[in-house]
N, C-alpha and C. Protein backbone atom coordinates (compact mmCIF):
# COMPACT_ATOMS: atom_id res chain seq x y z
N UNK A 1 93.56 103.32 65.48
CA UNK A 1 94.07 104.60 65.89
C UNK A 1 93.41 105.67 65.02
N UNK A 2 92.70 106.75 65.96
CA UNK A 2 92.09 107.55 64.88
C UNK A 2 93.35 108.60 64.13
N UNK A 3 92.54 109.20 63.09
CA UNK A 3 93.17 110.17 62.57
C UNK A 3 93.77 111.65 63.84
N UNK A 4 93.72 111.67 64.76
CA UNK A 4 94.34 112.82 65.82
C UNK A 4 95.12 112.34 66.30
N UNK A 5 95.15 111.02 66.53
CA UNK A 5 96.51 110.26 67.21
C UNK A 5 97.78 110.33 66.18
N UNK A 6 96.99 110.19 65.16
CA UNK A 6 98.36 109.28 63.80
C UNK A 6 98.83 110.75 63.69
N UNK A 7 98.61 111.89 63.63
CA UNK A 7 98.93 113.43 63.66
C UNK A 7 99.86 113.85 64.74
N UNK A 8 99.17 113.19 66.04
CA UNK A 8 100.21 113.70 67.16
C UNK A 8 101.56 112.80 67.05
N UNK A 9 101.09 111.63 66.82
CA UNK A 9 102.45 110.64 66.49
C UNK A 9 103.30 111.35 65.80
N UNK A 10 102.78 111.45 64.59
CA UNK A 10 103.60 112.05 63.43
C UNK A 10 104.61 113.52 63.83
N UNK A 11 103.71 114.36 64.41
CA UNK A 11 104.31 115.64 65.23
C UNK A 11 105.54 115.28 65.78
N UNK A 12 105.03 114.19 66.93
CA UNK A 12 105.91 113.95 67.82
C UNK A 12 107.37 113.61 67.47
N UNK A 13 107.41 112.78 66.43
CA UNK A 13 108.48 111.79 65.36
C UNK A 13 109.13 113.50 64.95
N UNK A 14 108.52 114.27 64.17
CA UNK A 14 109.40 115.50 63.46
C UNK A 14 110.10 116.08 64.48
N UNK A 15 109.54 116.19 65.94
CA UNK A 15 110.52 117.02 66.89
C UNK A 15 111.00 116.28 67.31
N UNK A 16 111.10 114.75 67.58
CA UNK A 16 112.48 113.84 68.10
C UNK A 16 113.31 114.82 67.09
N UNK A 17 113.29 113.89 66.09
CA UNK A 17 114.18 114.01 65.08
C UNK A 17 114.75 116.04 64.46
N UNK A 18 114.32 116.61 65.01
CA UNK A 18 115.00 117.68 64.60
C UNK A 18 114.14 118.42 63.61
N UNK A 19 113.27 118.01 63.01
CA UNK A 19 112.34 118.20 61.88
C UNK A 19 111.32 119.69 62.52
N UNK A 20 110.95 119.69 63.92
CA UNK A 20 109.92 121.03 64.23
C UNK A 20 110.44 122.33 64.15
N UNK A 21 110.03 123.25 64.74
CA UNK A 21 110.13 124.62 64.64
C UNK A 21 111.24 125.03 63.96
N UNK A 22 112.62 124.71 64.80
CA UNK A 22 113.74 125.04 64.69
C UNK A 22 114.29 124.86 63.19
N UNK A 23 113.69 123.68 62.52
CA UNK A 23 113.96 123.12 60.78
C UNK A 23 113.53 124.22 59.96
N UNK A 24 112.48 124.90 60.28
CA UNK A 24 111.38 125.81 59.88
C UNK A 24 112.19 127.35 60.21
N UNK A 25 113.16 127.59 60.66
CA UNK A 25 113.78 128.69 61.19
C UNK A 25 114.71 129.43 60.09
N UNK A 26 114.48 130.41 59.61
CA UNK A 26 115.47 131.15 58.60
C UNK A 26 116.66 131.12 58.68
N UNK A 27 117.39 131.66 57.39
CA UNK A 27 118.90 131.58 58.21
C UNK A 27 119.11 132.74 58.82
N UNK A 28 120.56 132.70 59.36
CA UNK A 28 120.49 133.75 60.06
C UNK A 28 120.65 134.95 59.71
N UNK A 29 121.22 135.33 58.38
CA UNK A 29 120.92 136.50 57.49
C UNK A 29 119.58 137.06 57.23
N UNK A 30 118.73 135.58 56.97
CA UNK A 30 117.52 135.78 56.62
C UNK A 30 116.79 136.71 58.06
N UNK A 31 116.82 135.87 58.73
CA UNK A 31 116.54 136.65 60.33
C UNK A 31 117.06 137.77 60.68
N UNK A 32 117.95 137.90 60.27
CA UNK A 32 118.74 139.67 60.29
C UNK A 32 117.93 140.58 59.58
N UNK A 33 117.93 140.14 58.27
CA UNK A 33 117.08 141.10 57.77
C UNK A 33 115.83 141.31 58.03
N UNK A 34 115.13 140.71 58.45
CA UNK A 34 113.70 140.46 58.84
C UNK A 34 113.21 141.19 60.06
N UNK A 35 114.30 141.15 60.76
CA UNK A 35 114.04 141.68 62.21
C UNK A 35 114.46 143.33 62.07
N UNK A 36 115.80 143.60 61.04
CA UNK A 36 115.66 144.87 60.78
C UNK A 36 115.03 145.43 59.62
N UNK A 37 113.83 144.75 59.27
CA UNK A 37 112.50 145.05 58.35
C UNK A 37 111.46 145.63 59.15
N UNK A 38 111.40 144.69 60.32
CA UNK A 38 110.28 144.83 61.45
C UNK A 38 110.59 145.94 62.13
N UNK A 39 111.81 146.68 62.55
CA UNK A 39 112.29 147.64 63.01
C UNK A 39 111.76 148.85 62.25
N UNK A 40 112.02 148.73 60.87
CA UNK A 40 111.79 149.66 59.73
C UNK A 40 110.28 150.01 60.02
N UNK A 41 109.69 148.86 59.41
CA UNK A 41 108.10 148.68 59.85
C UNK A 41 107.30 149.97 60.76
N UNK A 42 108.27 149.40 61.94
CA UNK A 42 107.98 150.25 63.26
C UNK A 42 107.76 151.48 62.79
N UNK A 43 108.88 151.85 62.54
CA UNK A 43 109.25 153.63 62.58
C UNK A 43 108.51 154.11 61.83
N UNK A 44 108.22 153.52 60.71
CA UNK A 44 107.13 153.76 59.56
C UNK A 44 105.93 153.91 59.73
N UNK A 45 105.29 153.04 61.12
CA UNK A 45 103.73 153.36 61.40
C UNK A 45 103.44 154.03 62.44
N UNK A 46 104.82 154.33 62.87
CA UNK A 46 104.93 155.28 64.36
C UNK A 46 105.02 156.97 63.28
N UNK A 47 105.64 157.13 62.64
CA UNK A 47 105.35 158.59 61.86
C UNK A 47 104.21 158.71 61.09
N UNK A 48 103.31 157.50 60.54
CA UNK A 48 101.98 157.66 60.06
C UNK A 48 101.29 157.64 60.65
N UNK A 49 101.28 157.34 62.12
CA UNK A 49 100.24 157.47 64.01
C UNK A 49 99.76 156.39 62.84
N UNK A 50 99.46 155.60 62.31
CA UNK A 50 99.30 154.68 61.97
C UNK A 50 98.89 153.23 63.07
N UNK A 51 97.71 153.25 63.56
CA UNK A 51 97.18 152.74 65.11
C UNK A 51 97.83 150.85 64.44
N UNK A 52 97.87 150.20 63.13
CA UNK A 52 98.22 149.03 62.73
C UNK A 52 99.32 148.45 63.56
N UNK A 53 100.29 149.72 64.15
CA UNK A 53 101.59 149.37 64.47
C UNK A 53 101.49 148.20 65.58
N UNK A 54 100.09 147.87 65.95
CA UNK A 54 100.03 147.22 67.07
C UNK A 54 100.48 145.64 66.40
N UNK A 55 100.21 145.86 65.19
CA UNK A 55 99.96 144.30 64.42
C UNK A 55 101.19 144.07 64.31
N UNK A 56 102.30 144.87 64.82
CA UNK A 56 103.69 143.91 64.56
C UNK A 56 104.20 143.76 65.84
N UNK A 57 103.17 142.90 66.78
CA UNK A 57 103.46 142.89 67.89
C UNK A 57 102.79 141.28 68.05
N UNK A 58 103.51 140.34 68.81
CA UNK A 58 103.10 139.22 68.57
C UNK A 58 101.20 139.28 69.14
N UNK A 59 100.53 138.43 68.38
CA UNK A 59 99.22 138.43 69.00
C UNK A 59 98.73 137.59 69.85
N UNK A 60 99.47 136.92 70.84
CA UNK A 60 99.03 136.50 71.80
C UNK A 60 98.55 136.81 73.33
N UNK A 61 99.03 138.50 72.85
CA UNK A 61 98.90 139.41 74.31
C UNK A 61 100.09 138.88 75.27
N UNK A 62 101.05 138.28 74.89
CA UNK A 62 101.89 138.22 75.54
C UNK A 62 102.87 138.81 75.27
N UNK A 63 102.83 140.17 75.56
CA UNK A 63 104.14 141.18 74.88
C UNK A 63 103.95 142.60 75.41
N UNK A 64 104.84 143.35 75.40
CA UNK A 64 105.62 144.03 76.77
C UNK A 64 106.36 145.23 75.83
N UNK A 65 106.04 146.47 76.24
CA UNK A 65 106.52 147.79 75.88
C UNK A 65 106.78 148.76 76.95
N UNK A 66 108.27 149.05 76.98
CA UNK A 66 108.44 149.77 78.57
C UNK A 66 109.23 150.83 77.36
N UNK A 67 108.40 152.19 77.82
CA UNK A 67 109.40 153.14 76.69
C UNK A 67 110.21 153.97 77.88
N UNK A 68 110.42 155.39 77.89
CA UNK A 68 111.36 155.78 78.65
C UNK A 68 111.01 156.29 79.93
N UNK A 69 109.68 157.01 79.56
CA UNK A 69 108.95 157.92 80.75
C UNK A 69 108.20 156.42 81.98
N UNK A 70 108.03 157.17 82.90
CA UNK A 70 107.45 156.12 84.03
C UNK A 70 106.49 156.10 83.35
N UNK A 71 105.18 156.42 83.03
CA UNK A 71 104.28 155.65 82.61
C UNK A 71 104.09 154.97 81.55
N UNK A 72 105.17 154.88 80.79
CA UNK A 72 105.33 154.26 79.64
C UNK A 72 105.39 152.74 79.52
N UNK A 73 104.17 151.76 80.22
CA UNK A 73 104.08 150.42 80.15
C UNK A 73 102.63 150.07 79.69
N UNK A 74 103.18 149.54 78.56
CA UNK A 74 101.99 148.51 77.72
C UNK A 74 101.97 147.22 77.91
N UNK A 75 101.06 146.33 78.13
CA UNK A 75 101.05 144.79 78.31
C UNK A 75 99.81 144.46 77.34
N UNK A 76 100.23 143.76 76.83
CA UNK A 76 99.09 142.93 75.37
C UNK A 76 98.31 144.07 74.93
N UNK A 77 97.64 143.59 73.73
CA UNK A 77 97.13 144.37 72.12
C UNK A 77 95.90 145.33 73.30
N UNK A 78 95.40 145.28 74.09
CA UNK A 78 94.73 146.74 74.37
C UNK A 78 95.70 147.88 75.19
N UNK A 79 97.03 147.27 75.94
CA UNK A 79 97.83 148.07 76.43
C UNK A 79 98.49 148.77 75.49
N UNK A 80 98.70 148.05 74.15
CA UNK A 80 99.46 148.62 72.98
C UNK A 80 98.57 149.73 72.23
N UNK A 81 97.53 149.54 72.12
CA UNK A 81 96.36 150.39 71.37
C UNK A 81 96.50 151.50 72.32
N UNK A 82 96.29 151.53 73.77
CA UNK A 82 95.98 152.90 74.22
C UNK A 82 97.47 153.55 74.44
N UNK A 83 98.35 152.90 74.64
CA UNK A 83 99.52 153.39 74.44
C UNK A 83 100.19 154.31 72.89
N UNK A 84 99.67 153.47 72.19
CA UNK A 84 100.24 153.93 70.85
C UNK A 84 98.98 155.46 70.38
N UNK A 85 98.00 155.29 70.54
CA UNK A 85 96.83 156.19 70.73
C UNK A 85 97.37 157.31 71.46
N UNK A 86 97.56 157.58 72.52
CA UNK A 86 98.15 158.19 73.32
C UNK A 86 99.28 159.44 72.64
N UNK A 87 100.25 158.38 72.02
CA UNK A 87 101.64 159.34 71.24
C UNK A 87 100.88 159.94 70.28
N UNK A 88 100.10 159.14 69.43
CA UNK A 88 99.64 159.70 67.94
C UNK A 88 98.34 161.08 68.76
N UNK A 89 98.41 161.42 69.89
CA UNK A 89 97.50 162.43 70.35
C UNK A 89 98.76 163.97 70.66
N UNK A 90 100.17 163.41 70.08
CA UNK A 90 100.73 164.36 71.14
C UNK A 90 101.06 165.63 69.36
N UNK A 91 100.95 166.58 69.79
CA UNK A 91 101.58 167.36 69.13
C UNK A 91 102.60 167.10 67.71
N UNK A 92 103.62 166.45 68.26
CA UNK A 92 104.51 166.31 67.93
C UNK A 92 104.35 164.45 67.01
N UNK A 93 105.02 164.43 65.64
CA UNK A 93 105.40 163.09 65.17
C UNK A 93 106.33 162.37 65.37
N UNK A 94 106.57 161.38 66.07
CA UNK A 94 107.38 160.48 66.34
C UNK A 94 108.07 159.87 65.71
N UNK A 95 109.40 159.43 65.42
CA UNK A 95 110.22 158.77 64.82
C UNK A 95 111.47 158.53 65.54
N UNK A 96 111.97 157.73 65.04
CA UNK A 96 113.47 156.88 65.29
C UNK A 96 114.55 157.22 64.53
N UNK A 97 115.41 157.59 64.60
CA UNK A 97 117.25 157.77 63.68
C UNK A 97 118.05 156.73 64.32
N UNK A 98 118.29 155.97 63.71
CA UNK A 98 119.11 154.82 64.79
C UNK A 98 120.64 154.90 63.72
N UNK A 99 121.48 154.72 64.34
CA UNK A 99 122.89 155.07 64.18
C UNK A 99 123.35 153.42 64.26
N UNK A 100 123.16 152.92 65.17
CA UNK A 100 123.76 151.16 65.48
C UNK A 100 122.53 150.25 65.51
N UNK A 101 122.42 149.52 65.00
CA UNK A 101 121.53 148.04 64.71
C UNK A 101 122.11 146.98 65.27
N UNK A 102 122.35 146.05 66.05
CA UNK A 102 122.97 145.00 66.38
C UNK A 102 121.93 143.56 66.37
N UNK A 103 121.52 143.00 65.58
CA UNK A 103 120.56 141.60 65.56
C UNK A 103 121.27 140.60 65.72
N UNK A 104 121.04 139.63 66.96
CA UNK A 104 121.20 138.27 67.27
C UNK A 104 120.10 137.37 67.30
N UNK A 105 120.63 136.20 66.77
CA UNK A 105 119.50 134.94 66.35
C UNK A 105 119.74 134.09 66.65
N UNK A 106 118.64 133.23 67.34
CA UNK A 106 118.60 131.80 68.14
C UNK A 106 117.00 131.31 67.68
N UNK A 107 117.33 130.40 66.29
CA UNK A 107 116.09 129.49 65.83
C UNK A 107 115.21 130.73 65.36
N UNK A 108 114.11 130.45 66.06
CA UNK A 108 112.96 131.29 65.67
C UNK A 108 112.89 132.53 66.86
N UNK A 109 114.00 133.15 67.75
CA UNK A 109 114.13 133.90 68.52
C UNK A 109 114.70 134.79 68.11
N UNK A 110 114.80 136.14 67.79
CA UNK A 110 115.90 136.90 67.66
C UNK A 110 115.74 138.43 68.89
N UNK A 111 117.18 139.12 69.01
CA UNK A 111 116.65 140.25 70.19
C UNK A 111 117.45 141.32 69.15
N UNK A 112 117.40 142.52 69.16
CA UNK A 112 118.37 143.52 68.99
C UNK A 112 118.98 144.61 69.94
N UNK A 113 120.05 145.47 69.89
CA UNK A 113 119.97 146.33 70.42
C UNK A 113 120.30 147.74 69.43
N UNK A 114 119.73 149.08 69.51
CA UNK A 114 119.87 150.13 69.07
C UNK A 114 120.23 151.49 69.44
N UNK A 115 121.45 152.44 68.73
CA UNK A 115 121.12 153.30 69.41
C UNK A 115 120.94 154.21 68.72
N UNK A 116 120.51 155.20 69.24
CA UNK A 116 120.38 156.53 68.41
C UNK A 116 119.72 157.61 68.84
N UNK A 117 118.52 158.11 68.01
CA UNK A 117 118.05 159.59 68.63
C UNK A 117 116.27 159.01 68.54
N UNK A 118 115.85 159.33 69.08
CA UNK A 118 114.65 159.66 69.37
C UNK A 118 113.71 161.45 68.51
N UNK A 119 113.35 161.38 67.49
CA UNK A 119 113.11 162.75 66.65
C UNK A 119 111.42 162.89 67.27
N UNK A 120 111.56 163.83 67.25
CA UNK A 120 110.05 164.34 67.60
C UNK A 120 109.87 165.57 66.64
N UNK A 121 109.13 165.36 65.56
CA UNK A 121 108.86 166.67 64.56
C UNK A 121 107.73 167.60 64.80
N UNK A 122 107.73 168.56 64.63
CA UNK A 122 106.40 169.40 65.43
C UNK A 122 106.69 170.43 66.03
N UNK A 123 106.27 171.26 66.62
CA UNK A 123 106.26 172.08 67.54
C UNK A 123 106.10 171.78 69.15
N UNK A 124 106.77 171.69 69.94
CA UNK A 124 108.72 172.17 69.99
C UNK A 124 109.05 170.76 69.01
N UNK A 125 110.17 171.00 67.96
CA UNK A 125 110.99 170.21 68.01
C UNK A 125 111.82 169.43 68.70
N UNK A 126 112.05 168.82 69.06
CA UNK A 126 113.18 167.97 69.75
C UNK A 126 113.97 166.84 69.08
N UNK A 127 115.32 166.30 69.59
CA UNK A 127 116.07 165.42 69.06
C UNK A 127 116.71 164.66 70.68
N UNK A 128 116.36 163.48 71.27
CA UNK A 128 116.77 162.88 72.54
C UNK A 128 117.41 161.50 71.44
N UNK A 129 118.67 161.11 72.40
CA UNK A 129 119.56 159.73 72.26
C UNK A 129 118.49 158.99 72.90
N UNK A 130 118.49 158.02 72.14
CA UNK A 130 117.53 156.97 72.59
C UNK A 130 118.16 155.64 72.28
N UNK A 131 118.30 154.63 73.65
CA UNK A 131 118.29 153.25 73.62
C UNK A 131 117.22 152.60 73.50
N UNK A 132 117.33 151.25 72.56
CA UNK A 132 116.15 150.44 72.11
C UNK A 132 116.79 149.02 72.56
N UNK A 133 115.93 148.19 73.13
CA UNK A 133 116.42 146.77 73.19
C UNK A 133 115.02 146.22 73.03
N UNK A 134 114.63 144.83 72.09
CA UNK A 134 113.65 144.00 71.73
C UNK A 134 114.09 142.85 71.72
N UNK A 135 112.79 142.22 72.01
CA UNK A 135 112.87 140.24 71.56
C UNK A 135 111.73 140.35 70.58
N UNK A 136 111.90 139.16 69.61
CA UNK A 136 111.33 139.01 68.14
C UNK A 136 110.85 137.54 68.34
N UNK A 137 109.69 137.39 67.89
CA UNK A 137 109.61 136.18 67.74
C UNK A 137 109.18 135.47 65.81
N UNK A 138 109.55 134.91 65.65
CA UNK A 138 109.17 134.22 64.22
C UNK A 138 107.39 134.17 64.30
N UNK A 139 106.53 134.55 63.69
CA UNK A 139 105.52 134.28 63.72
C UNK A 139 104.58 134.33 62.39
N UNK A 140 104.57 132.68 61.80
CA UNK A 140 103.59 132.52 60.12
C UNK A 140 104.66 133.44 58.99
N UNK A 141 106.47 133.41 59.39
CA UNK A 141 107.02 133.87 58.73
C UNK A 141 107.17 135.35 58.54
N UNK A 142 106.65 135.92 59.77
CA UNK A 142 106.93 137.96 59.94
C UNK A 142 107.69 137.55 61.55
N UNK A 143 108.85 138.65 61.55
CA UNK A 143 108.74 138.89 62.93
C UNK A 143 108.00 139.70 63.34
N UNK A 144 108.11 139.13 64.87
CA UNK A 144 107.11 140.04 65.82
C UNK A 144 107.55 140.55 66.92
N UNK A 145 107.13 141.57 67.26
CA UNK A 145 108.22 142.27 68.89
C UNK A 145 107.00 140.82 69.59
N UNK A 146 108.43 140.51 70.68
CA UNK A 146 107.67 140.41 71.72
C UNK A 146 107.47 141.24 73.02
N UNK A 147 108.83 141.93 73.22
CA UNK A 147 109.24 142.75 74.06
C UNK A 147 110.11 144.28 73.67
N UNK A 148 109.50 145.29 73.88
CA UNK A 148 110.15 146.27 73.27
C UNK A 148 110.45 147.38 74.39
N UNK A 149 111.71 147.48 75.17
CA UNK A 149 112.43 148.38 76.03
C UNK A 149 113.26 149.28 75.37
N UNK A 150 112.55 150.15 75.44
CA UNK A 150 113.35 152.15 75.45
C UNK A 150 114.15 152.68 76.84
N UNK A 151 115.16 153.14 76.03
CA UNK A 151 115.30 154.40 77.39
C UNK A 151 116.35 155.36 76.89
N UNK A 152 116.23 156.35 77.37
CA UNK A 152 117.00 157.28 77.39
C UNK A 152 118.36 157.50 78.03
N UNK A 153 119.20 157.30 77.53
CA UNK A 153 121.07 157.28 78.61
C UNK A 153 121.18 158.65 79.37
N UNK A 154 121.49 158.47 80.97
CA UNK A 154 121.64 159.59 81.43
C UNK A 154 122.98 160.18 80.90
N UNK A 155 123.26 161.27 80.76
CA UNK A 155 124.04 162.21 80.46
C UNK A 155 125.58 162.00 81.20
């Protein structure tokens, strides 16, 4: 049996037994905080137009940004680049005030929901309530959005 077999064997044996991903999964505090680190993260490279922000987005191009306005849909790391490009072109600096944080965790899954205001600094100023809902995935020990839905509550 070569050495790739005795590996997959071995693999195989840790996820019978309970030993894969899920063993490897933080607790759930740990995941709380992590996911509202990654949140932090966000807001932080969204007021520096900081184009990196794409990197806390899982990198498989399988990940999804629907913000409030109709054209506001990104799909994988070049939808995210011209999207995020786009805001850091507008007048105005972008940021988040979030009032409620809510993080739930399943293994290496976590989602949140948020609410709060939406700040736009600049000329015009503005202040909009803004809903946030995300999925996170565990990834080499950072979370990562996988999915990040905005919207605005009608009145």
């Amino acid at each position: 049996m070569g050495l790739t077999r005795i590996l997959a064997a071995i693999a195989a044996l840790l996820l019978v037994f309970g030993f894969g991903p899920r063993a490897a999964a933080p607790s759930r505090r740990g995941a709380e905080r992590g996911v509202r680190q990654a949140l932090v993260r966000l807001n932080g490279l969204l007021a520096q137009r900081d184009i990196a922000i794409v990197d806390e987005f899982m990198p498989d191009g399988e990940v999804l940004l629907v913000g409030y306005a109709l054209d506001e849909v990104a799909r994988g790391r070049a939808g995210l680049e011209t999207h995020f490009r786009r805001l850091f072109a507008l007048p105005q600096v972008i940021r988040f005030d979030w009032r409620e944080v809510e993080v739930s965790v399943h293994g290496a899954v976590a989602w949140l929901h948020a609410e709060g205001d939406l700040v736009l600094q600049g000329e015009p100023a503005e202040r909009r309530t803004y809903r946030l809902t995300g999925v996170f995935e565990l990834c080499h020990g950072v979370w990562k959005w996988r999915l990040f839905h905005g919207s605005q509550p009608a009145a």
